[in-house]
Protein backbone atom coordinates (compact mmCIF):
# COMPACT_ATOMS: atom_id res chain seq x y z
CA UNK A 1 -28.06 -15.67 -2.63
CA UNK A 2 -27.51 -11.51 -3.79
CA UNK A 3 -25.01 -11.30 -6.15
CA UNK A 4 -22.81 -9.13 -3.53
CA UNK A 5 -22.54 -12.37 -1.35
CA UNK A 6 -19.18 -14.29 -2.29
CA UNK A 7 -17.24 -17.29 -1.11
CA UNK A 8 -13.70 -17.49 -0.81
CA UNK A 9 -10.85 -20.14 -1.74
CA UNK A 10 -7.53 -19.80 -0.64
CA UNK A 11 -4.20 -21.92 -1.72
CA UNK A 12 -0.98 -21.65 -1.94
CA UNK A 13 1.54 -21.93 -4.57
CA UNK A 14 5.21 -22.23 -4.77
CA UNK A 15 6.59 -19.12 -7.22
CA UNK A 16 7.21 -20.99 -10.10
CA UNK A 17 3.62 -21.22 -10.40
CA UNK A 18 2.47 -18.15 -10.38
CA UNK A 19 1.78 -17.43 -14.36
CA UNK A 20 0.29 -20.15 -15.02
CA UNK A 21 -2.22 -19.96 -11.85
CA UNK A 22 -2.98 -16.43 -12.41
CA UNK A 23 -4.08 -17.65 -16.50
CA UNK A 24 -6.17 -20.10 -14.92
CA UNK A 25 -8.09 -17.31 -12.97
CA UNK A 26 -8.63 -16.08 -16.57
CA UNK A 27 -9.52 -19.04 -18.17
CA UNK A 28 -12.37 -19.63 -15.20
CA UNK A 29 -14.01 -16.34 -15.84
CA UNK A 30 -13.98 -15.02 -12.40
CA UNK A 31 -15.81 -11.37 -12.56
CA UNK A 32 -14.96 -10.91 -8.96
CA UNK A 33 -11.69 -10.59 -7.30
CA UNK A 34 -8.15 -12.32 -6.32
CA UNK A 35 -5.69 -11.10 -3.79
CA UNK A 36 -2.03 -12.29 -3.99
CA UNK A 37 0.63 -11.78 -1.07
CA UNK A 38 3.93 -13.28 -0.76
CA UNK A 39 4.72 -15.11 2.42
CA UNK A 40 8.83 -15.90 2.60
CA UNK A 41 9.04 -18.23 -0.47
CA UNK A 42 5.54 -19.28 -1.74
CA UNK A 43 2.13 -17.06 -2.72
CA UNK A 44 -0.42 -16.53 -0.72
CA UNK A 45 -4.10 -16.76 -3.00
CA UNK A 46 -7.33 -15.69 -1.75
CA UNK A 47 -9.96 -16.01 -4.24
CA UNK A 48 -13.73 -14.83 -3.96
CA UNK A 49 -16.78 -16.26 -6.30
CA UNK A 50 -20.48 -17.67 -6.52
CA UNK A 51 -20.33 -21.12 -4.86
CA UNK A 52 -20.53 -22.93 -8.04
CA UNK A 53 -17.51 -21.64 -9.62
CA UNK A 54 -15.48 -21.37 -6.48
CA UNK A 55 -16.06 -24.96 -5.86
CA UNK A 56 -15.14 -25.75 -9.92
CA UNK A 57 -12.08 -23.81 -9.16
CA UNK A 58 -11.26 -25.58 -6.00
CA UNK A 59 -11.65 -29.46 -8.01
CA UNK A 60 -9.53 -27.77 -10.96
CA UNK A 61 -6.70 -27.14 -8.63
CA UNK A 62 -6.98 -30.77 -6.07
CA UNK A 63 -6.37 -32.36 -9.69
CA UNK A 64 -3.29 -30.35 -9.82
CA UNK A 65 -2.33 -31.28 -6.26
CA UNK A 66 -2.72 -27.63 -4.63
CA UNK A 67 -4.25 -27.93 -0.94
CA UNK A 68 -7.09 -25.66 -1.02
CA UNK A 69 -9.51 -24.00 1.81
CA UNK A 70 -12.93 -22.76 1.19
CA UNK A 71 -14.64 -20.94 3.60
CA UNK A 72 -18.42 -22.31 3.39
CA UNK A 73 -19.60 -19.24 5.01
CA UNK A 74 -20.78 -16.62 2.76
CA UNK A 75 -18.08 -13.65 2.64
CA UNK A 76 -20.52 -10.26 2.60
CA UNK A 77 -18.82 -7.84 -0.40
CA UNK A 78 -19.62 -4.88 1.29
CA UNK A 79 -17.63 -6.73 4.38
CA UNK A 80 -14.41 -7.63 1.91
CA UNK A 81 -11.42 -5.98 1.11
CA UNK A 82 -12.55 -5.73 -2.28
CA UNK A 83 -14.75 -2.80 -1.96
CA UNK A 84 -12.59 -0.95 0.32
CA UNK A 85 -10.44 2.08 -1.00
CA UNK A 86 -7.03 0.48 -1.72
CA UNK A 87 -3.11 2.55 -3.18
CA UNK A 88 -1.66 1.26 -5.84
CA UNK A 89 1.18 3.18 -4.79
CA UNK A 90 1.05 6.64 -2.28
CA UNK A 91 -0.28 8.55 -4.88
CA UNK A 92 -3.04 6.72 -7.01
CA UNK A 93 -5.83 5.10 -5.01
CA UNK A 94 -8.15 2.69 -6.68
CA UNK A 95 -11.94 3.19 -5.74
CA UNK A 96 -13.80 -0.20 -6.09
CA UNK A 97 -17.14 1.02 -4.38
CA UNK A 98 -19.24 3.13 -6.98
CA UNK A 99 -21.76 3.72 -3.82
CA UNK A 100 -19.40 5.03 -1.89
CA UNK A 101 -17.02 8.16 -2.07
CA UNK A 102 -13.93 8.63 -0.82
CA UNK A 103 -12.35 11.61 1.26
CA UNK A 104 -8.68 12.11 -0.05
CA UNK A 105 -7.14 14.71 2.27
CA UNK A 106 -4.25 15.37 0.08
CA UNK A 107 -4.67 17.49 -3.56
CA UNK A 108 -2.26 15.39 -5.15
CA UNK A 109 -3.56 12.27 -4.94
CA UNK A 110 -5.08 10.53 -8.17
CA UNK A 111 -8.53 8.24 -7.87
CA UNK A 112 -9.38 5.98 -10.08
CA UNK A 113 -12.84 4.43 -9.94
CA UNK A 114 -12.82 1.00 -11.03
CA UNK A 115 -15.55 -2.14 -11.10
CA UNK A 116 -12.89 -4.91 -9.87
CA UNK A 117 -12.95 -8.03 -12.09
CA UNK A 118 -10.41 -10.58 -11.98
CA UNK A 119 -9.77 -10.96 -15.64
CA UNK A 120 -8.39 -7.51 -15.97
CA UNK A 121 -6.05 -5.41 -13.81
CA UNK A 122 -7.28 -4.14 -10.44
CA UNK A 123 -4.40 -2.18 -9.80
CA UNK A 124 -3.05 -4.77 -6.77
CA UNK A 125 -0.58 -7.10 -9.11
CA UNK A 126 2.79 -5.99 -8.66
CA UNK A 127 3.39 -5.32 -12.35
CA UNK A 128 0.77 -2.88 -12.56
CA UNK A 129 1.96 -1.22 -9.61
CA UNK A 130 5.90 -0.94 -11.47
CA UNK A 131 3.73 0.20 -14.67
CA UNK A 132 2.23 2.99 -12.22
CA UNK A 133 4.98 4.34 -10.95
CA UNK A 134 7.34 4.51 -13.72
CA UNK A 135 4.36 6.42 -15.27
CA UNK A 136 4.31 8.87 -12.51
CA UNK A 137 8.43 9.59 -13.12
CA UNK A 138 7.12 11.12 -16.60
CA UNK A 139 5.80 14.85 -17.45
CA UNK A 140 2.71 13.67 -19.65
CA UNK A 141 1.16 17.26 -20.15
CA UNK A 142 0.31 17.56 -23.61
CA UNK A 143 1.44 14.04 -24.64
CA UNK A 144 0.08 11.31 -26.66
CA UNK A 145 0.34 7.73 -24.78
CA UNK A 146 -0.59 4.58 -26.21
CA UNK A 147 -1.61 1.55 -23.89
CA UNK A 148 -1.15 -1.68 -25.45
CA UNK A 149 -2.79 -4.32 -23.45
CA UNK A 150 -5.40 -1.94 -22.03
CA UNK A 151 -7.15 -4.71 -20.06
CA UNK A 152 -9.48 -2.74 -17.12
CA UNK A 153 -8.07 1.06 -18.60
CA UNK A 154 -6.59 1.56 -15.34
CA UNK A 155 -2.98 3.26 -17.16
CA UNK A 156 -4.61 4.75 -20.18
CA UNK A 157 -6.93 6.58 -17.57
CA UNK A 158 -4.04 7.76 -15.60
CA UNK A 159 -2.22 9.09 -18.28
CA UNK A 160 -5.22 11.20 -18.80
CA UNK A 161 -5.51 12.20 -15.42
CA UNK A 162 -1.91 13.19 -15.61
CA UNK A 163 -2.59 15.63 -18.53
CA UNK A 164 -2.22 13.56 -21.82
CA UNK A 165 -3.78 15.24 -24.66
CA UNK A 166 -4.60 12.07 -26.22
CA UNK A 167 -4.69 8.50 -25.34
CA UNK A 168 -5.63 5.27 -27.09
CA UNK A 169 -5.93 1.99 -25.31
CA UNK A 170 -5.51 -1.33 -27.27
CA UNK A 171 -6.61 -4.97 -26.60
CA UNK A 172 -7.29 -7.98 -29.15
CA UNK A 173 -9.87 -9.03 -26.59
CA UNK A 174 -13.09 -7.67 -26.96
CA UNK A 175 -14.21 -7.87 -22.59
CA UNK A 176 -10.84 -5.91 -22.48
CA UNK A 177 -12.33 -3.25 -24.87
CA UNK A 178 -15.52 -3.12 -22.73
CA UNK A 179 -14.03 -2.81 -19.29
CA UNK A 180 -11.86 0.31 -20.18
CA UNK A 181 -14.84 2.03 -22.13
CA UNK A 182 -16.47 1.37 -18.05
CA UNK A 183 -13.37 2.62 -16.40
CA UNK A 184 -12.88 5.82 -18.57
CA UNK A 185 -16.14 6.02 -18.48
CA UNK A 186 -16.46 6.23 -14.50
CA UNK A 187 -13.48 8.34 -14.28
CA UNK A 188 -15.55 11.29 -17.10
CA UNK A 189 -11.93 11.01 -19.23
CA UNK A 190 -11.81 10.66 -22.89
CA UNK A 191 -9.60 7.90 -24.57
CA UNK A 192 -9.63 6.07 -27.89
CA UNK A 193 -10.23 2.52 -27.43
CA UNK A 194 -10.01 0.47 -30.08
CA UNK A 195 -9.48 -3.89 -30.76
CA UNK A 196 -6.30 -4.54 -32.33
CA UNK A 197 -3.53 -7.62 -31.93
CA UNK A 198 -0.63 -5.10 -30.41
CA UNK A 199 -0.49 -2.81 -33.42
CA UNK A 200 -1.79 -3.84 -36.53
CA UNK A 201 -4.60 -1.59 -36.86
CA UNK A 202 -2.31 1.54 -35.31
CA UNK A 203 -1.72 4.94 -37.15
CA UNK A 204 0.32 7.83 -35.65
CA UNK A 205 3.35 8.26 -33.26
CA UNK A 206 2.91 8.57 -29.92
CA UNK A 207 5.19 9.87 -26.79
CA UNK A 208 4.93 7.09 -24.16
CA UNK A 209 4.02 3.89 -24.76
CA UNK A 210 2.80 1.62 -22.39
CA UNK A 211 2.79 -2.16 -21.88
CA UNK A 212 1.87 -4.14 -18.89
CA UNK A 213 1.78 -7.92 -20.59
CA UNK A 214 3.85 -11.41 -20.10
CA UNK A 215 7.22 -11.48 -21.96
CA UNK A 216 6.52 -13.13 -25.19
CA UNK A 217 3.84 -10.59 -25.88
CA UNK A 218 6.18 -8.01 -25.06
CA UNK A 219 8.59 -10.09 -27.08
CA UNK A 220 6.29 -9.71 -30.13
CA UNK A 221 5.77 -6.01 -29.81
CA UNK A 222 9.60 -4.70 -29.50
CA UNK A 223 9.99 -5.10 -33.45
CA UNK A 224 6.62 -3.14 -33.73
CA UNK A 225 7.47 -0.44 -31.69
CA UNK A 226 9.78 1.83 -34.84
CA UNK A 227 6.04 2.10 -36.43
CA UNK A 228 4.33 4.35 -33.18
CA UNK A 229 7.40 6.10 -31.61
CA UNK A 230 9.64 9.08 -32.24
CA UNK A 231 13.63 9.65 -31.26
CA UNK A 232 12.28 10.86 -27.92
CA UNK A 233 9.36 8.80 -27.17
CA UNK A 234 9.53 6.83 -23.84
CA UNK A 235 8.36 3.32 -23.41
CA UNK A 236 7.52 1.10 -20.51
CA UNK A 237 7.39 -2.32 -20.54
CA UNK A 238 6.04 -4.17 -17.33
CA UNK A 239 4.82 -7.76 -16.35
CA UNK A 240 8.18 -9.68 -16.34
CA UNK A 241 9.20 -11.93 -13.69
CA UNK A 242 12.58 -12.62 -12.82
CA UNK A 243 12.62 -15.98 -14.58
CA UNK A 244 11.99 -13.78 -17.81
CA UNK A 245 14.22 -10.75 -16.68
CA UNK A 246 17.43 -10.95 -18.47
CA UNK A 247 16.19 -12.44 -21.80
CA UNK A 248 13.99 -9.43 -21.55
CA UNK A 249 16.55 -7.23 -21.20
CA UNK A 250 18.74 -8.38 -23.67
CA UNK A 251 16.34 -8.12 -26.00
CA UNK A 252 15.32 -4.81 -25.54
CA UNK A 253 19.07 -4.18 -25.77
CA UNK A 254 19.35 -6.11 -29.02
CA UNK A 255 16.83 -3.77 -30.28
CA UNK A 256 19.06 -0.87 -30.06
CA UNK A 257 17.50 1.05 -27.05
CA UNK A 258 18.92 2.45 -24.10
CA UNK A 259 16.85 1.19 -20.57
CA UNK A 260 16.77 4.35 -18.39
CA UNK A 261 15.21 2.76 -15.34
CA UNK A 262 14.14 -0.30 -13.94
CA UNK A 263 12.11 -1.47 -10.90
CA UNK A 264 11.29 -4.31 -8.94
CA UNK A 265 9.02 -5.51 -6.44
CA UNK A 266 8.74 -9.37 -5.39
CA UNK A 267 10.04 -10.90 -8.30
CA UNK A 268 8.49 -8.49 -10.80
CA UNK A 269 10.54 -6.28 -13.24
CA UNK A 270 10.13 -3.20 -15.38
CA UNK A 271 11.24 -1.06 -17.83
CA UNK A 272 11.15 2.58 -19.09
CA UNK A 273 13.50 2.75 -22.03
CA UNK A 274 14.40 5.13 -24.98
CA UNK A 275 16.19 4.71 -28.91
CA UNK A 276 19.65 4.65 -28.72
């Protein structure tokens, strides 16, 4: 079988599940893909693999009682969604098909060229889309932006598309540190990537920083935060679902900083807040 043919599993999960089925994508090691989509009050999955691991995956998840489907035909890649040109939101399009290019009729709009892989952001979860778009409500000409969480690079190479000066992208995992040294290095930017656990290993204050990770991460990090940022530095905070919402917010409140905005979009929250 070419490694471009993939099979596909799909289940679905009541909402409550949702965290702890997306870490279990992770834990499998999927290098391919997984689409999500909310149908009234339970998510859609569609999940694409070798047959090997999508069967694995499909065993892991009878034990757990989820009724799964497999389609037993091989799904082509270059057939799949997951190659075609896809918007995170209007303006930033993620391209997933280095053999192909893509036309973009409009000057404004910001491509991102990106090897999808399930362990790390692919620009589709909803909390990357929030992290996105609170980015774009920012002037980040000349600005230093620190991305803490980095995963695929996909928001530290935005910010440089969007005119940062300089940019470093953190992650205590070392595949996270590999996959955005591939994205910036498809996209021709320039960022400092380097392995740290949030920011132990960080010098410097920055203007924006960013951080798309669950709750108790971003839990951790708050205290942190005095050591990077400035008076006027922004910060964004994304990847909180609405069981996790308030005690976010009244943490970041406790903290003594004042939220400017916040977004949703199907049960997904973020931030962009500022010292009181």
């Amino acid at each position: 079988m070419s490694k471009k043919d993939l099979y596909e599993l799909k289940f679905y999960i009541e909402e409550p599940l949702l965290e702890e089925i997306e870490n279990l994508l992770i834990i499998q090691g999927f290098t391919t893909d997984y689409f999500t989509e909310k149908e009234k009050d339970k998510i859609k999955f569609a999940v694409y693999g070798k047959r090997e691991k999508i069967k694995n995956l499909n065993n892991i998840l009878k034990e757990k009682g989820i009724t799964v489907e497999i389609n037993d035909k091989i799904v082509l890649w270059k057939e799949n969604e997951i190659l075609k040109p896809y918007k995170v939101i209007d303006d930033v399009i993620i391209n997933p098909n280095l053999n192909e290019g893509i036309r973009i009729k409009e000057d404004k709009k910001i491509v991102i060229t990106l090897i999808p892989g399930i362990a790390f952001g692919t620009g589709r979860h909803e909390s990357t889309k929030l992290a996105v778009k609170l980015i774009l409500s920012l002037n980040l000409k000349g600005k230093r932006v620190i991305d803490i969480g980095c995963g695929s690079g996909i928001l530290s190479v935005l910010s440089k598309k969007l005119g940062a000066i300089y940019v470093k992208a953190l992650d205590k995992e070392p595949q996270a540190i590999e996959k955005t040294k591939e994205t910036a290095s498809l996209n021709n930017v320039n960022i400092d990537i380097q392995i740290s656990d949030l920011l132990e290993n960080v010098t410097g204050r920055y203007d924006l920083v960013i951080a798309n990770i669950v709750p108790e991460i971003l839990k951790k990090l708050l205290p942190q935060l005095d050591k990077v940022i400035t008076k006027d530095s922004k910060v964004i905070f994304s990847g909180i679902y609405e069981d996790s919402y308030q005690i976010m917010k009244s943490t970041i409140l406790k903290y003594n900083y004042i939220i400017e905005k916040e977004l949703i979009l199907n049960g997904w929250h973020s931030f962009l807040f500022k010292k009181n």
